[in-house]
PDB file of N, CA and C in Angstrom:
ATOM      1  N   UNK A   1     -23.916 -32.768  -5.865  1.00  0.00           N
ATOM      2  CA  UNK A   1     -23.275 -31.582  -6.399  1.00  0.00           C
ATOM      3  C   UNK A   1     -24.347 -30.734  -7.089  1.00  0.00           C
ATOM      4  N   UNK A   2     -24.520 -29.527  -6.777  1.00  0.00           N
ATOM      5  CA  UNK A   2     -25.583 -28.521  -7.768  1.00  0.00           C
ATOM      6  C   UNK A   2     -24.858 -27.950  -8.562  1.00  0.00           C
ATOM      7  N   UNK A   3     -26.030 -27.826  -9.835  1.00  0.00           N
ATOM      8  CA  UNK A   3     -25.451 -27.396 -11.004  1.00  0.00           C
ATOM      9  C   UNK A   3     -26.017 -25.834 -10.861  1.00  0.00           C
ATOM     10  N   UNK A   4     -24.652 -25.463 -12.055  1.00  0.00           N
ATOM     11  CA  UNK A   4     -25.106 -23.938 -11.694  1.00  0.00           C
ATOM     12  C   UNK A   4     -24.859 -23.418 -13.739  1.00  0.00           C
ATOM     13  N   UNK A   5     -25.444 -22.440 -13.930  1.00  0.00           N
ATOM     14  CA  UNK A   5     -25.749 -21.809 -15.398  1.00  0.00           C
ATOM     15  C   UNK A   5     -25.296 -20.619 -15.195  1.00  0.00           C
ATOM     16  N   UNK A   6     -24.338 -20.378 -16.719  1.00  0.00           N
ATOM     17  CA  UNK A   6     -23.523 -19.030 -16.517  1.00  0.00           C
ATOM     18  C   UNK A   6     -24.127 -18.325 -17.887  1.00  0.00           C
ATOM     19  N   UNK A   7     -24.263 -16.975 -17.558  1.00  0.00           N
ATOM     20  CA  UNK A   7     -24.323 -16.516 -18.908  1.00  0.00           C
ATOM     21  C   UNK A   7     -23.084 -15.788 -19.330  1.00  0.00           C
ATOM     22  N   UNK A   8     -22.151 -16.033 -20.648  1.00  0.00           N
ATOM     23  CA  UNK A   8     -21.067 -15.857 -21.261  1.00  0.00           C
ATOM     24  C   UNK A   8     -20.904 -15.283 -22.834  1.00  0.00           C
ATOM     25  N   UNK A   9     -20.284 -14.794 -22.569  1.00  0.00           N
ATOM     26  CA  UNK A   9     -19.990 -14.428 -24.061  1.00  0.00           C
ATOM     27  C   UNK A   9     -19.508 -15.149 -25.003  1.00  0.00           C
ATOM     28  N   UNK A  10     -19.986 -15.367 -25.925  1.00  0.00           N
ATOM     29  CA  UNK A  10     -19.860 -16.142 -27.020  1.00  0.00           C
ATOM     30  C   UNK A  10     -18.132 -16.398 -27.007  1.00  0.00           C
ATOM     31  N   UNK A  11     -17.515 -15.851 -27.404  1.00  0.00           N
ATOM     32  CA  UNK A  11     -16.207 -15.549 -28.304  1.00  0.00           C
ATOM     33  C   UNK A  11     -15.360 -16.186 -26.555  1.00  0.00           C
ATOM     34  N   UNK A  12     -15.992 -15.668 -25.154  1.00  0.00           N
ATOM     35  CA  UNK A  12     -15.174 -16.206 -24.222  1.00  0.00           C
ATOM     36  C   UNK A  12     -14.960 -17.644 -23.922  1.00  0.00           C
ATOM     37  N   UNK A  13     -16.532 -18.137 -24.649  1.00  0.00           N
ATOM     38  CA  UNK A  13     -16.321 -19.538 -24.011  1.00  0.00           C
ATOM     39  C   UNK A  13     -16.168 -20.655 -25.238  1.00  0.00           C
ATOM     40  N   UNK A  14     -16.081 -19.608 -26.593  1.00  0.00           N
ATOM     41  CA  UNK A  14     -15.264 -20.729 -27.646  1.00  0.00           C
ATOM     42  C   UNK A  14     -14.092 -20.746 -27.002  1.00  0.00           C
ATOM     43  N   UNK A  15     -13.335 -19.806 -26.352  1.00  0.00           N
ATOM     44  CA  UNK A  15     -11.723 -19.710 -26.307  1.00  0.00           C
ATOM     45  C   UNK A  15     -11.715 -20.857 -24.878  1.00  0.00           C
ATOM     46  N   UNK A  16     -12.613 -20.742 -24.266  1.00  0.00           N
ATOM     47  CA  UNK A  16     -12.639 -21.338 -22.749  1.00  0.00           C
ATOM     48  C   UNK A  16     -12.513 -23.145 -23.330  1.00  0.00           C
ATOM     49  N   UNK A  17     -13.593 -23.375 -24.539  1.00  0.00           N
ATOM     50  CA  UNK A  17     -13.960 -24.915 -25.151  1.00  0.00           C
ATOM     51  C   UNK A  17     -12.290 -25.107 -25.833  1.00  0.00           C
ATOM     52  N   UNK A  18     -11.344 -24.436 -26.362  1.00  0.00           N
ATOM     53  CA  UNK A  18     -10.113 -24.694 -27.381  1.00  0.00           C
ATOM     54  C   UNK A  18      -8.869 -25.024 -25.932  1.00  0.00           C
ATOM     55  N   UNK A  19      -9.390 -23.937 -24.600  1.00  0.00           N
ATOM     56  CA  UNK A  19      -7.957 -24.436 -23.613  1.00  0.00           C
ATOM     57  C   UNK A  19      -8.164 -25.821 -22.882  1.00  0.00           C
ATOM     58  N   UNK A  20      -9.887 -26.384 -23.021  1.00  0.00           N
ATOM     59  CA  UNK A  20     -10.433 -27.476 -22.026  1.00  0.00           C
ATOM     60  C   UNK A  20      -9.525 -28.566 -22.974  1.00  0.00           C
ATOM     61  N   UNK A  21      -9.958 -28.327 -24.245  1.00  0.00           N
ATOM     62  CA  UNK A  21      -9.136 -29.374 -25.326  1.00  0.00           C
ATOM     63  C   UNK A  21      -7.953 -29.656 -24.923  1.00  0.00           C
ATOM     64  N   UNK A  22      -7.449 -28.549 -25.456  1.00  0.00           N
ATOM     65  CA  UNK A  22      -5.777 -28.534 -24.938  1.00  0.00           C
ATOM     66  C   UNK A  22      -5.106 -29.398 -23.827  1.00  0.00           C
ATOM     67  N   UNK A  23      -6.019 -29.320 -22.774  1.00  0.00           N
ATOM     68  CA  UNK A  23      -5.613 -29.106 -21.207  1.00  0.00           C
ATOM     69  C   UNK A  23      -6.138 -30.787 -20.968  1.00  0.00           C
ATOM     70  N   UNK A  24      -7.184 -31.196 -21.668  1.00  0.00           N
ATOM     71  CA  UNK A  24      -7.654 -32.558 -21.658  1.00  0.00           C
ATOM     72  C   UNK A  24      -8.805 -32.695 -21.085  1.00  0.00           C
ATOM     73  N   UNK A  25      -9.567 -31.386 -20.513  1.00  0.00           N
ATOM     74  CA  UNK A  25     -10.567 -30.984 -19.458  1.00  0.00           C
ATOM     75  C   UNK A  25     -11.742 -30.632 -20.114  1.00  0.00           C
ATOM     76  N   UNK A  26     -12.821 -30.424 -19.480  1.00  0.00           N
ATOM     77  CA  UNK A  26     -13.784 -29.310 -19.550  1.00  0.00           C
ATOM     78  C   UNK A  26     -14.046 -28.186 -18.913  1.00  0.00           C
ATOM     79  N   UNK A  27     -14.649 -27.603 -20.032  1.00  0.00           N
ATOM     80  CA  UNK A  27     -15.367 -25.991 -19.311  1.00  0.00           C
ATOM     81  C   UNK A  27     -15.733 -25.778 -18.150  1.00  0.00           C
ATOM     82  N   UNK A  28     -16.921 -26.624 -17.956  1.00  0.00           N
ATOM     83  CA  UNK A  28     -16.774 -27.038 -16.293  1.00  0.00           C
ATOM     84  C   UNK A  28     -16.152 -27.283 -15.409  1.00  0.00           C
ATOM     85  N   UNK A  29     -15.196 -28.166 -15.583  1.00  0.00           N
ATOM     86  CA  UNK A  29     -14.161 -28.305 -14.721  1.00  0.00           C
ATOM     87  C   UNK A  29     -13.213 -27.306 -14.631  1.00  0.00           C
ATOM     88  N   UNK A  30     -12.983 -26.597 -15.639  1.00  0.00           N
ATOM     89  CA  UNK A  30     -11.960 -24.572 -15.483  1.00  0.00           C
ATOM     90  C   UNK A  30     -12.681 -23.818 -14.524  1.00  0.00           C
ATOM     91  N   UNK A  31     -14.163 -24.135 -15.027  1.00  0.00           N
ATOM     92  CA  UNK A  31     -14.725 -23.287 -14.259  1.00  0.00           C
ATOM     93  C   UNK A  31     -14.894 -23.615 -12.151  1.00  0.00           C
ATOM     94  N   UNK A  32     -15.074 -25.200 -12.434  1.00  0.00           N
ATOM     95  CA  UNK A  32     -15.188 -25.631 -11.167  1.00  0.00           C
ATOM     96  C   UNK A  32     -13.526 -24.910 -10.684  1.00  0.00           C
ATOM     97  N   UNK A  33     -12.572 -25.062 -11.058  1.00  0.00           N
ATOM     98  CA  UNK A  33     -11.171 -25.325 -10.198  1.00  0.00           C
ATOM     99  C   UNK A  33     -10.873 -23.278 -10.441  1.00  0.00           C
ATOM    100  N   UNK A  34     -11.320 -22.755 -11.410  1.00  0.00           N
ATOM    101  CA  UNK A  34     -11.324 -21.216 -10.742  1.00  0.00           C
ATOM    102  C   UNK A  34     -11.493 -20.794  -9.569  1.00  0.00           C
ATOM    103  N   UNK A  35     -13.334 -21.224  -9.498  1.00  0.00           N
ATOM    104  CA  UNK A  35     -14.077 -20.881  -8.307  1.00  0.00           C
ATOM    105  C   UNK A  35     -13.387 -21.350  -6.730  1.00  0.00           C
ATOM    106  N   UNK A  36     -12.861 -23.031  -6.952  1.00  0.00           N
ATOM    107  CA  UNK A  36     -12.302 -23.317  -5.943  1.00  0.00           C
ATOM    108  C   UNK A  36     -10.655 -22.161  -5.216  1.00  0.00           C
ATOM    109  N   UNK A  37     -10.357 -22.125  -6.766  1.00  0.00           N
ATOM    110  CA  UNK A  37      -9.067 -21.200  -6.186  1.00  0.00           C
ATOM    111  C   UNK A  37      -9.278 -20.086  -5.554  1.00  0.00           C
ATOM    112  N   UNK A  38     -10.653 -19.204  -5.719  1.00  0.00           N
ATOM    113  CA  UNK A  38     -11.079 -17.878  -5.737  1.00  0.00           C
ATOM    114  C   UNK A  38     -11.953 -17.889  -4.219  1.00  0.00           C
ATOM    115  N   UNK A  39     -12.170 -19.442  -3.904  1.00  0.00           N
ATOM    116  CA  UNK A  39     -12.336 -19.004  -2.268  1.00  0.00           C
ATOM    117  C   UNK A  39     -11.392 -19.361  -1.603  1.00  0.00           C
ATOM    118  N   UNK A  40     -11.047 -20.464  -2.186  1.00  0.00           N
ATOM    119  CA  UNK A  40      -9.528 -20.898  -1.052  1.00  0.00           C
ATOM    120  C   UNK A  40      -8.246 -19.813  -0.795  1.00  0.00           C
ATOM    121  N   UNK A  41      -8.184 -18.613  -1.938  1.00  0.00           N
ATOM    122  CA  UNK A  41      -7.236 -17.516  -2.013  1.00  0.00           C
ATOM    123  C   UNK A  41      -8.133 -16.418  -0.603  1.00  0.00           C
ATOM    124  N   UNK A  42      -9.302 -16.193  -0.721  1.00  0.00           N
ATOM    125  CA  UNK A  42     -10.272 -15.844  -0.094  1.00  0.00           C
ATOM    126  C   UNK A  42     -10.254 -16.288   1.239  1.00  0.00           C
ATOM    127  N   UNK A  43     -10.353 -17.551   1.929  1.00  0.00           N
ATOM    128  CA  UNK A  43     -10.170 -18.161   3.107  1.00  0.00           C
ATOM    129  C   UNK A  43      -8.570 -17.909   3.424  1.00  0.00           C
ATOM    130  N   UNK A  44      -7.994 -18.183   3.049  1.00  0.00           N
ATOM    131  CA  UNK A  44      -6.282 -18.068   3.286  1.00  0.00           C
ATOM    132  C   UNK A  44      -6.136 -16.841   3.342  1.00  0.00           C
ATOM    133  N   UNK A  45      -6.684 -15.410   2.647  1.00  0.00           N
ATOM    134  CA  UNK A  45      -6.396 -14.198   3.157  1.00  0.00           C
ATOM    135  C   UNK A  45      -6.849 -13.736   4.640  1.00  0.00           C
ATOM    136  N   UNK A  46      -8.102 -14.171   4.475  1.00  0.00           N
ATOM    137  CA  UNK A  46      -8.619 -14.371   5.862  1.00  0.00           C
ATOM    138  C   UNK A  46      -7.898 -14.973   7.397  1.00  0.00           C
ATOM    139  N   UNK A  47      -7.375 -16.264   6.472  1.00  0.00           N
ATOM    140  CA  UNK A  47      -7.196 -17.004   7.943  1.00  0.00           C
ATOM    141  C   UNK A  47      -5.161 -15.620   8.332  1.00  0.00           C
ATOM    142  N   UNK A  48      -4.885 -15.308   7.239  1.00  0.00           N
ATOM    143  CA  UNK A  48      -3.928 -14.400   7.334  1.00  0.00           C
ATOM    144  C   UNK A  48      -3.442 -13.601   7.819  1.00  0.00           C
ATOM    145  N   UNK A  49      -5.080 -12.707   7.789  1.00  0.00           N
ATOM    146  CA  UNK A  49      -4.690 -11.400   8.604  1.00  0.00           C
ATOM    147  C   UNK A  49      -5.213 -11.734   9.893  1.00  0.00           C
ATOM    148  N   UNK A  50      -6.426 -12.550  10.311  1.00  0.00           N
ATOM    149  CA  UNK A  50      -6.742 -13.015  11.946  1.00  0.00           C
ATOM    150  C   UNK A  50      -5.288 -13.199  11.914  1.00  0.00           C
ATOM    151  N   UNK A  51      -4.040 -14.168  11.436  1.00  0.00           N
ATOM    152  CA  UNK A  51      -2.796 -14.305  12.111  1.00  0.00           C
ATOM    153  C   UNK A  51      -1.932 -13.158  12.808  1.00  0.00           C
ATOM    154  N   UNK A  52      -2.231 -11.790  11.495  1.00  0.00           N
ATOM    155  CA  UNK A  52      -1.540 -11.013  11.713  1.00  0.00           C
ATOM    156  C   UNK A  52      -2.031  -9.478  12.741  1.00  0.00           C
ATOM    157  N   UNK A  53      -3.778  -9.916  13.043  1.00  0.00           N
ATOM    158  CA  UNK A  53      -4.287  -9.131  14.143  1.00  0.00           C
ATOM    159  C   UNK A  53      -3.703  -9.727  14.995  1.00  0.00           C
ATOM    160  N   UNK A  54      -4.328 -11.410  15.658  1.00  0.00           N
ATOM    161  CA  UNK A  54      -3.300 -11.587  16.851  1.00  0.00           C
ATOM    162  C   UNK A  54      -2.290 -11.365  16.626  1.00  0.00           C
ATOM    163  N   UNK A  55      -1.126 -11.263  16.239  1.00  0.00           N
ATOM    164  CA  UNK A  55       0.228 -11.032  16.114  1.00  0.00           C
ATOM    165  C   UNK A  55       0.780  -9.691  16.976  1.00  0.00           C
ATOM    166  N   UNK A  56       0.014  -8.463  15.833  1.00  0.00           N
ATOM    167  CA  UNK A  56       0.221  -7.129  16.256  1.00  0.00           C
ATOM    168  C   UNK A  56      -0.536  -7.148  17.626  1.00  0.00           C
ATOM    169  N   UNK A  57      -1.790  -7.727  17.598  1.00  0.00           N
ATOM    170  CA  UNK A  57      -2.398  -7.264  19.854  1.00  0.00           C
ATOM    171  C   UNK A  57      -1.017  -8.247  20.527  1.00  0.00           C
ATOM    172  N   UNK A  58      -0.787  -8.761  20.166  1.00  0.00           N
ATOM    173  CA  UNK A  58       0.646  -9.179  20.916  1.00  0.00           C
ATOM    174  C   UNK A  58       1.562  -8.352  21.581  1.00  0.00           C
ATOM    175  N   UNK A  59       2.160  -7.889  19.959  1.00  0.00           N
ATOM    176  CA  UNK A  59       3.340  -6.868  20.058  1.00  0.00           C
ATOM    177  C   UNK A  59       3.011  -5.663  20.233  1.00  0.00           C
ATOM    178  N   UNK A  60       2.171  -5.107  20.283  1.00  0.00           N
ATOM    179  CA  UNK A  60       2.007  -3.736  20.813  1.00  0.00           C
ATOM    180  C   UNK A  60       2.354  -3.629  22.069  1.00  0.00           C
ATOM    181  N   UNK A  61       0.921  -4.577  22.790  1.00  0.00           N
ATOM    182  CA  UNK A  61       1.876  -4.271  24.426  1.00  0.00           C
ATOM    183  C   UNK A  61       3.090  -4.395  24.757  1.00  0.00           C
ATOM    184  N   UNK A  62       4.059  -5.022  24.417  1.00  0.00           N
ATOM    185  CA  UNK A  62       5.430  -5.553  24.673  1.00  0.00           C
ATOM    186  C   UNK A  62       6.215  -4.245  24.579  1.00  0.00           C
ATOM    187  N   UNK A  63       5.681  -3.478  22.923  1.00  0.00           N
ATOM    188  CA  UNK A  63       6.729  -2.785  22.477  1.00  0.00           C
ATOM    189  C   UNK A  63       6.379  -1.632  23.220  1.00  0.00           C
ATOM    190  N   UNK A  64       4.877  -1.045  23.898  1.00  0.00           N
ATOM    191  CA  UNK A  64       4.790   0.469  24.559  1.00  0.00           C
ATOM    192  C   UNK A  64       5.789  -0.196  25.884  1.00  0.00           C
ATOM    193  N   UNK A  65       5.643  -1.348  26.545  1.00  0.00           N
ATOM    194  CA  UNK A  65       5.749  -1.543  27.494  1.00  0.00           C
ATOM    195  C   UNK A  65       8.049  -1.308  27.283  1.00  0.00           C
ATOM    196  N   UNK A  66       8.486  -1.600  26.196  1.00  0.00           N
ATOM    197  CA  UNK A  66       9.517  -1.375  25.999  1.00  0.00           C
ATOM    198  C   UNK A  66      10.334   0.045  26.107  1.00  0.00           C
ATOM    199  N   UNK A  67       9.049   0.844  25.616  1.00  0.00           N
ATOM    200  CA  UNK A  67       9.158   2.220  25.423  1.00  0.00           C
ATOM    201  C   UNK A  67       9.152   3.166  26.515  1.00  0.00           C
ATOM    202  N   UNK A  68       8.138   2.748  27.538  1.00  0.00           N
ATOM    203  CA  UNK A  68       7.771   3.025  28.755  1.00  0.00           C
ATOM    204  C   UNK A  68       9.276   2.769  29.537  1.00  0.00           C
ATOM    205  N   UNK A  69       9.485   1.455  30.150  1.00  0.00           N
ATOM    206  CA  UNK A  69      10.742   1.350  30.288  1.00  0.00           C
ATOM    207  C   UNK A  69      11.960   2.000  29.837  1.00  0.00           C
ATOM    208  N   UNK A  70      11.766   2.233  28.789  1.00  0.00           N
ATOM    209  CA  UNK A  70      13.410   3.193  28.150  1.00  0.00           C
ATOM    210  C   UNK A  70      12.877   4.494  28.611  1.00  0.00           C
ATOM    211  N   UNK A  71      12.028   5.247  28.696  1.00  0.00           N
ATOM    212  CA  UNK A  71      11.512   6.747  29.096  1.00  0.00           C
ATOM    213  C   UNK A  71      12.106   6.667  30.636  1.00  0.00           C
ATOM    214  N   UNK A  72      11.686   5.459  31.203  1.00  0.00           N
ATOM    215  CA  UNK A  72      11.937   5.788  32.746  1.00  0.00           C
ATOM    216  C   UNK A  72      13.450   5.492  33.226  1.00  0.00           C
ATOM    217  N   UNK A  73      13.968   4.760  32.445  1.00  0.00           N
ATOM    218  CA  UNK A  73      15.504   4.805  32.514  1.00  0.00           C
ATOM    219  C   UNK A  73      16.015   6.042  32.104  1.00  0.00           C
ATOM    220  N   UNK A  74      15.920   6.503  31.243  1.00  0.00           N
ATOM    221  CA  UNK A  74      16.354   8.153  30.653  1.00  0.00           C
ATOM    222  C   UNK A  74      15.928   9.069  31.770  1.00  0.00           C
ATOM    223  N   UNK A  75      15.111   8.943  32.408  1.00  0.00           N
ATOM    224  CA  UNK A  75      14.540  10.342  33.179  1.00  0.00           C
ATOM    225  C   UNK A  75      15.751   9.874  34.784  1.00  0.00           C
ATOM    226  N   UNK A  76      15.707   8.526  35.110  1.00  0.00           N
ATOM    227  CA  UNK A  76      16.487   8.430  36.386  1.00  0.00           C
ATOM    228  C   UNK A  76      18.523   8.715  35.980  1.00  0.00           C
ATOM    229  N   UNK A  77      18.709   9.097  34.717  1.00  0.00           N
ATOM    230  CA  UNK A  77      19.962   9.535  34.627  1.00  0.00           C
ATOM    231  C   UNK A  77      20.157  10.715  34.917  1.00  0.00           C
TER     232      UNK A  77
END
């Protein structure tokens, strides 16, 4: 595991040392399980919208192809 050094503001990381207490944790470890949330929110938006590009190249063709069809029914009435 590599270690990594933050520079912080005083007053943020007394308050950061009083919630690790609280919580039963350390600073480090808030800080480790932030970072984890902040790519995994990051990867999951990602893997999201690839869902929702394929999705829409899906439905587009379907729906001109729907549209197309209703134009050419209207014109043979």
């Amino acid at each position: 595991m590599a270690n990594l050094t933050l520079a912080i503001d005083d007053k943020l990381l007394r308050e950061a040392r009083i919630k690790a207490l609280e919580q039963g944790t350390s600073v480090n470890e808030i800080c480790r399980r932030a970072i984890e949330r902040l790519v995994n929110r990051n990867e999951n938006r990602e893997r999201v919208a690839a869902g929702l590009r394929a999705s829409f190249a899906n439905a587009l063709p379907r729906a001109a192809y729907r549209t197309m069809a209703a134009a050419k029914r209207s014109q043979s009435r």
